[in-house]
Protein backbone atom coordinates (compact mmCIF):
# COMPACT_ATOMS: atom_id res chain seq x y z
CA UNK A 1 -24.99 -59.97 -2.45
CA UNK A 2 -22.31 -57.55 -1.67
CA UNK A 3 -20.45 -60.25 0.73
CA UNK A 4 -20.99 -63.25 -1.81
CA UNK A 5 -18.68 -61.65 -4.23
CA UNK A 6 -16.16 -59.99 -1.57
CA UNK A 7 -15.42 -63.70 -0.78
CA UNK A 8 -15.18 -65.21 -4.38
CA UNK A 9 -12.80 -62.23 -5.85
CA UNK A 10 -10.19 -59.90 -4.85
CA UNK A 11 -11.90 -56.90 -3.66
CA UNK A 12 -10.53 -52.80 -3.31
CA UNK A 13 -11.73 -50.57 -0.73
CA UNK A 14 -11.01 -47.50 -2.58
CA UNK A 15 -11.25 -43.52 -1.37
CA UNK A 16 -9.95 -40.05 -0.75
CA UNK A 17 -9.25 -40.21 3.40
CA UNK A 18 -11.34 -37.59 4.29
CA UNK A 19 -14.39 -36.26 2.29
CA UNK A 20 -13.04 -32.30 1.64
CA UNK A 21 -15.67 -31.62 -0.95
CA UNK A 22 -18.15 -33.29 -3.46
CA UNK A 23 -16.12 -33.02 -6.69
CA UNK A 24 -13.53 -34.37 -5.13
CA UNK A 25 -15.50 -37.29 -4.08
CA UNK A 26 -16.98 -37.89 -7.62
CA UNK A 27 -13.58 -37.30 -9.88
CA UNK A 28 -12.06 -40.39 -7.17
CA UNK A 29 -15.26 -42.67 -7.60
CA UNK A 30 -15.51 -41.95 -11.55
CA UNK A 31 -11.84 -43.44 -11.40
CA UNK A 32 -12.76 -46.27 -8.84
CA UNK A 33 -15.84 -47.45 -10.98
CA UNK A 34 -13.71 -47.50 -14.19
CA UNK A 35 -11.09 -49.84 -12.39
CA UNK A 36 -13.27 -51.84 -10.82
CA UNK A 37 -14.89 -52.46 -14.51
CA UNK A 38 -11.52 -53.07 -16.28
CA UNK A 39 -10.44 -55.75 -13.81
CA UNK A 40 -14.14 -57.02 -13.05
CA UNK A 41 -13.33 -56.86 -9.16
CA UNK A 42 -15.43 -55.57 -6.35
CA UNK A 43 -14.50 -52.23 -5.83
CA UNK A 44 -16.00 -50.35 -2.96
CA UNK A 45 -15.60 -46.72 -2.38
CA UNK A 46 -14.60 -45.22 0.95
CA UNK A 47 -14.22 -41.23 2.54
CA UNK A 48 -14.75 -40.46 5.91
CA UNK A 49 -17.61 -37.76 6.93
CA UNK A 50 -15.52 -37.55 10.12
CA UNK A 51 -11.92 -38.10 11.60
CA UNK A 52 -12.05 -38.16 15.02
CA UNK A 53 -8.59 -39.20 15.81
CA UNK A 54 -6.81 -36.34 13.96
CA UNK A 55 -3.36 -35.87 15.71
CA UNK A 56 -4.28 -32.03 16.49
CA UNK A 57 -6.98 -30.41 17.48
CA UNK A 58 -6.50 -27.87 14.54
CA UNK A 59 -6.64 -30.31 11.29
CA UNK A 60 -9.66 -30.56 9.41
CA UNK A 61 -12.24 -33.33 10.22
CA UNK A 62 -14.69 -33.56 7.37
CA UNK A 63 -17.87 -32.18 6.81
CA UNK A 64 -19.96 -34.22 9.94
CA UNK A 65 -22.27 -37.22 9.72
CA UNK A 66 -25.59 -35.22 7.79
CA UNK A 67 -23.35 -33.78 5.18
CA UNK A 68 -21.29 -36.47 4.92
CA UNK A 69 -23.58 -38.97 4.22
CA UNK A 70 -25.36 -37.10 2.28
CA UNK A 71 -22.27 -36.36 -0.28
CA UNK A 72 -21.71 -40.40 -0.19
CA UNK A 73 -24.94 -40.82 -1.16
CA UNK A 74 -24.52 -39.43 -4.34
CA UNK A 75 -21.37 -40.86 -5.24
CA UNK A 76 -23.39 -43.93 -4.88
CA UNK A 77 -26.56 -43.11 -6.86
CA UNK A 78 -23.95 -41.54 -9.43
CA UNK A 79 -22.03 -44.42 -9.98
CA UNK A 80 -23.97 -47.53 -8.90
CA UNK A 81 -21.11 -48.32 -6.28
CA UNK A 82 -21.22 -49.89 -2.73
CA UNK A 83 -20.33 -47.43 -0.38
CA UNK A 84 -18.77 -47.53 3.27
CA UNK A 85 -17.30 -44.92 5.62
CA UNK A 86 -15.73 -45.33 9.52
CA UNK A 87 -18.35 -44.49 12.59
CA UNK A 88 -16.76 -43.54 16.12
CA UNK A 89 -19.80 -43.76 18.26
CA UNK A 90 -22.90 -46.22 18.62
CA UNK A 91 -25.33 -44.12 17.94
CA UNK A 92 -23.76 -43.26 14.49
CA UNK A 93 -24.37 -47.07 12.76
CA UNK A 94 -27.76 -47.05 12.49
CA UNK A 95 -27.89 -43.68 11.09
CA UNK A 96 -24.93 -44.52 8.19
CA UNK A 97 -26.78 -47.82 7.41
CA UNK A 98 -29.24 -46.47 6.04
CA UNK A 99 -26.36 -45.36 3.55
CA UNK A 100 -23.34 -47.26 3.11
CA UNK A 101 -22.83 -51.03 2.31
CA UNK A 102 -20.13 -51.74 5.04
CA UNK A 103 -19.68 -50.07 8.23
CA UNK A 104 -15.80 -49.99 8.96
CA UNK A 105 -14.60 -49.50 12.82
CA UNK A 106 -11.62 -47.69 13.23
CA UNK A 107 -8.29 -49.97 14.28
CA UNK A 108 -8.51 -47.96 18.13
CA UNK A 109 -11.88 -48.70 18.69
CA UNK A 110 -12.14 -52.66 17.20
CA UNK A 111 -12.47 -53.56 20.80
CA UNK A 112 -15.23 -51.39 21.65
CA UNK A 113 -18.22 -53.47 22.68
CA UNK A 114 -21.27 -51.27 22.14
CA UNK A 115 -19.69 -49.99 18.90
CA UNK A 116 -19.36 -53.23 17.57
CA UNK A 117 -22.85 -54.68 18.68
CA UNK A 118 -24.75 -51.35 17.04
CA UNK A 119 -22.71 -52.00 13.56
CA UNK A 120 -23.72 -56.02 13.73
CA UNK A 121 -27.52 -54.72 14.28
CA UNK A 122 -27.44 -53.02 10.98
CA UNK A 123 -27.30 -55.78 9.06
CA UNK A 124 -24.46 -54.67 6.92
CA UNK A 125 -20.77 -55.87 6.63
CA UNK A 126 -18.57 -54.96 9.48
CA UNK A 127 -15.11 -54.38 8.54
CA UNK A 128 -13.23 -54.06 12.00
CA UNK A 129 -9.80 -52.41 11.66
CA UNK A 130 -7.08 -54.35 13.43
CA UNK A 131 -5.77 -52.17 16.26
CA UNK A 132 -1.91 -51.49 16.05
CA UNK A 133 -1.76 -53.20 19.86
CA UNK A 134 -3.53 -55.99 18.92
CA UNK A 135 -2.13 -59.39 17.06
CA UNK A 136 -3.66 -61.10 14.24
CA UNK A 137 -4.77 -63.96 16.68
CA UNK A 138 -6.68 -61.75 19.04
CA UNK A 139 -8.84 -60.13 16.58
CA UNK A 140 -11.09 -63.48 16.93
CA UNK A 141 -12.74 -61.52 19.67
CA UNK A 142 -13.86 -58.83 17.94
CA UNK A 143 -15.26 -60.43 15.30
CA UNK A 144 -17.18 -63.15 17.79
CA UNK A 145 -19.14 -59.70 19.52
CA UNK A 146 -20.53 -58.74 15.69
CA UNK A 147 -21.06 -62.62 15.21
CA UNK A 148 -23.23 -63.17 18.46
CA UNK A 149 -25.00 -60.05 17.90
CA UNK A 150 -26.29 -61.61 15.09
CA UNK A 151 -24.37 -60.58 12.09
CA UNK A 152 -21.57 -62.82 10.45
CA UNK A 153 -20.59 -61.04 7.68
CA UNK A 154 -17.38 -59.29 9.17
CA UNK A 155 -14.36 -58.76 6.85
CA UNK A 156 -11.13 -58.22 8.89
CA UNK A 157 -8.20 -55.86 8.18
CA UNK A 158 -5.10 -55.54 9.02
CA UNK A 159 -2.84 -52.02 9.30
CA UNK A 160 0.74 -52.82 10.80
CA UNK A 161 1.62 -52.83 14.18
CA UNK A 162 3.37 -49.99 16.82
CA UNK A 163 6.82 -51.35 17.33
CA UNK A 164 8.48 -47.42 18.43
CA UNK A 165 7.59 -44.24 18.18
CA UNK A 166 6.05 -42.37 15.33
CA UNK A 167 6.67 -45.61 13.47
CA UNK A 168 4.31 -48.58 12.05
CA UNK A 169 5.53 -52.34 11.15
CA UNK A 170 3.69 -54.81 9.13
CA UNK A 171 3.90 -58.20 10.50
CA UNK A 172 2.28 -60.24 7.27
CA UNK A 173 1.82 -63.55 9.09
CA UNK A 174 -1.87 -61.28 10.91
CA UNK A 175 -3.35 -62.01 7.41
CA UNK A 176 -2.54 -65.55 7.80
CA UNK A 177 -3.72 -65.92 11.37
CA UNK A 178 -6.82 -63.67 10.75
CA UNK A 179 -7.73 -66.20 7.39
CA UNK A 180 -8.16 -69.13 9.99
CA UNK A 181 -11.30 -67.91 11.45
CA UNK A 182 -13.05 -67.67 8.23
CA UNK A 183 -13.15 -64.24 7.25
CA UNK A 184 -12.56 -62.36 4.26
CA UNK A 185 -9.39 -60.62 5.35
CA UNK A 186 -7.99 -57.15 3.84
CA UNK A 187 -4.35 -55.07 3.81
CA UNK A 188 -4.93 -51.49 4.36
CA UNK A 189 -1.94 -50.91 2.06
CA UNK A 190 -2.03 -47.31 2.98
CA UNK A 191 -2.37 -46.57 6.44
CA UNK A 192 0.22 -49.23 7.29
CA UNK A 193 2.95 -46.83 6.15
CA UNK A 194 2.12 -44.32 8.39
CA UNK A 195 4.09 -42.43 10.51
CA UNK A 196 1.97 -41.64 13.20
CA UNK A 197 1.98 -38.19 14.35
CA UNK A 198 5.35 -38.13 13.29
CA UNK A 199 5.25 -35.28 11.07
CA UNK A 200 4.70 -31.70 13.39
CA UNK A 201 1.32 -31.92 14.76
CA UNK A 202 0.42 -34.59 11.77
CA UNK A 203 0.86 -37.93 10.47
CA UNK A 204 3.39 -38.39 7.99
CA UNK A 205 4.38 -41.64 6.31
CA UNK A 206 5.64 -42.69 2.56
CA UNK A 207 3.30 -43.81 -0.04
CA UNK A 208 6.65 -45.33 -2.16
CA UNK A 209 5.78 -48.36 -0.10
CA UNK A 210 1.92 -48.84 -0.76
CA UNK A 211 2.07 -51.55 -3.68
CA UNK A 212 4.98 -53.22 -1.85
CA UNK A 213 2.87 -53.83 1.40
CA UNK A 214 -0.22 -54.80 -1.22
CA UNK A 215 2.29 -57.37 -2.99
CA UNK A 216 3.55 -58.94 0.29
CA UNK A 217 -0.01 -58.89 1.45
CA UNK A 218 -1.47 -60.78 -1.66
CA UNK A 219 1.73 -63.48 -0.82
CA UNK A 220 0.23 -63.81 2.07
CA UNK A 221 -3.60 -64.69 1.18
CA UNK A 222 -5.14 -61.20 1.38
CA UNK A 223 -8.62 -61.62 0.17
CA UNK A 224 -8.90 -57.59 -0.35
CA UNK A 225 -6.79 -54.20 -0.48
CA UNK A 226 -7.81 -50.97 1.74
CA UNK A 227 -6.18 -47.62 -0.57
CA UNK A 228 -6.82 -44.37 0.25
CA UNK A 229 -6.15 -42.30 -2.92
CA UNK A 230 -6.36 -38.51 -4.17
CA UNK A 231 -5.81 -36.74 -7.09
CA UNK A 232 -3.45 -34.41 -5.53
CA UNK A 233 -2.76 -36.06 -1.88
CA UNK A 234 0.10 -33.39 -1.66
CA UNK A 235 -2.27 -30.86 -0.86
CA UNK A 236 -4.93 -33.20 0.79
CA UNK A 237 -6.33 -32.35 4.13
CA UNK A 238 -6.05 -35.67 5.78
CA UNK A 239 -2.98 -38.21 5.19
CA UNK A 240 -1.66 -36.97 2.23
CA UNK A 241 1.48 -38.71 2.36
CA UNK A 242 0.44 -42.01 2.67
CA UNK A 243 -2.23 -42.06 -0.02
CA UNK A 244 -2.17 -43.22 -3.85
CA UNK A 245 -2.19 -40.69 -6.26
CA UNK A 246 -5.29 -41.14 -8.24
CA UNK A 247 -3.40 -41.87 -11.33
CA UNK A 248 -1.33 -44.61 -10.15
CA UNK A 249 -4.12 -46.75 -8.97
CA UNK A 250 -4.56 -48.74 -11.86
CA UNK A 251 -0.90 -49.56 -12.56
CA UNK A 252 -1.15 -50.81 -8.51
CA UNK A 253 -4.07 -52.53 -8.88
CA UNK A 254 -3.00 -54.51 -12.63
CA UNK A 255 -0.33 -56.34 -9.83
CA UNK A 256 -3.16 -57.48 -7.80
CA UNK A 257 -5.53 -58.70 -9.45
């Protein structure tokens, strides 16, 4: 099982942010599925078929939940690998989990009730999103509403912290708090660098600092590494600045694992 070897191994969640188009999607999972082989990890490949929490009302949002899962579902019949993409809305988890391997909920909505509850009734792994107003030590609660609903394998990540405005800070004893309750924890290296809205109508932010958060992180215990990567994330439509470029990942990854 998918969860068995999450918790033996380090594991990569690994994936352009948004899903623009299928090509895209297949050149990034071709690379992801040849890294994942060379290093004999769990590697897990992620896009989103929706973001919902774009900073304008203008930037693009993905393709929508039919298309979307549809495109991820041949990325994972191409390349025999687990699958998972972000849901905003209840209703949404039962349609992707009839796709995707892990259902991931967004760091502003981990404290959502009903959201939570419908991704534990799937059955698959729940990867909740710490919230940047949230510590380490209160994400027990979130992960107790997926574990009474009936469903204990939740995987917790972390993403840095609000501390001012248009600004994120890592806080790298979260991993070591979150570890105490018993589940696989993970550093989403990229989205921790963010700069919130902080670049004219967009989030901006500085990928430099990706494998450093991934190296503190893996000081720290992290069981697993959230990337987004691209093969040109200068001209991606979602979070460009903060992802990987697609030919750095394995030089990141050969310091992880």
């Amino acid at each position: 099982m998918l969860f068995d070897k999450i918790k033996q191994k380090p594991f990569f969640i690994l994936g352009p942010c948004v899903m623009e188009n299928q090509e895209l999607l297949y050149t990034v999972a071709e690379e992801v599925s040849r890294v994942g082989q060379k290093y004999n990890v769990p590697v897990i490949f992620k896009s989103s078929f929706d973001k919902a929490n774009r900073t304008s009302i203008h930037s693009y949002r993905g393709p929508g939940l039919e298309k979307g899962l549809e495109m991820l579902l041949k990325v994972k019949q191409r390349f025999d690998l687990p699958v998972t993409t972000d849901i905003h809305e209840p209703y949404q988890a039962a349609i992707t989990g009839e796709v995707v391997d892990i259902l991931q909920i967004p760091a502003f909505l981990c404290r959502q009730t009903d959201l939570l509850v419908a991704a534990a009734k799937t059955g698959k792994i729940v990867n909740i999103k710490k919230a940047q107003f949230l510590s380490g030590k209160d994400m027990f609660y979130p992960a107790q509403k997926v574990v009474e609903a009936g469903n204990n394998q939740v995987i917790l990540t972390e993403r840095g912290n609000m501390y001012g405005y248009n600004n994120l800070a890592v806080d790298f004893r979260n991993i070591y708090d979150m570890k105490a309750f018993g589940y696989p924890v993970c550093m989403d290296c990229t989205h921790s660098v963010q700069r919130p809205g902080g670049d004219g109508g967009k989030t901006g932010g500085d990928r430099t600092f990706v494998p450093l958060m991934a190296l503190a992180a893996k000081a720290f215990g992290s069981d697993g590494y959230f990337m987004e990567v691209h093969p040109d994330p200068d001209n991606a439509l979602s979070d460009g600045p903060n992802m990987v470029k697609l030919h750095d990942l394995d030089r990141v990854m050969s310091t992880l694992v």
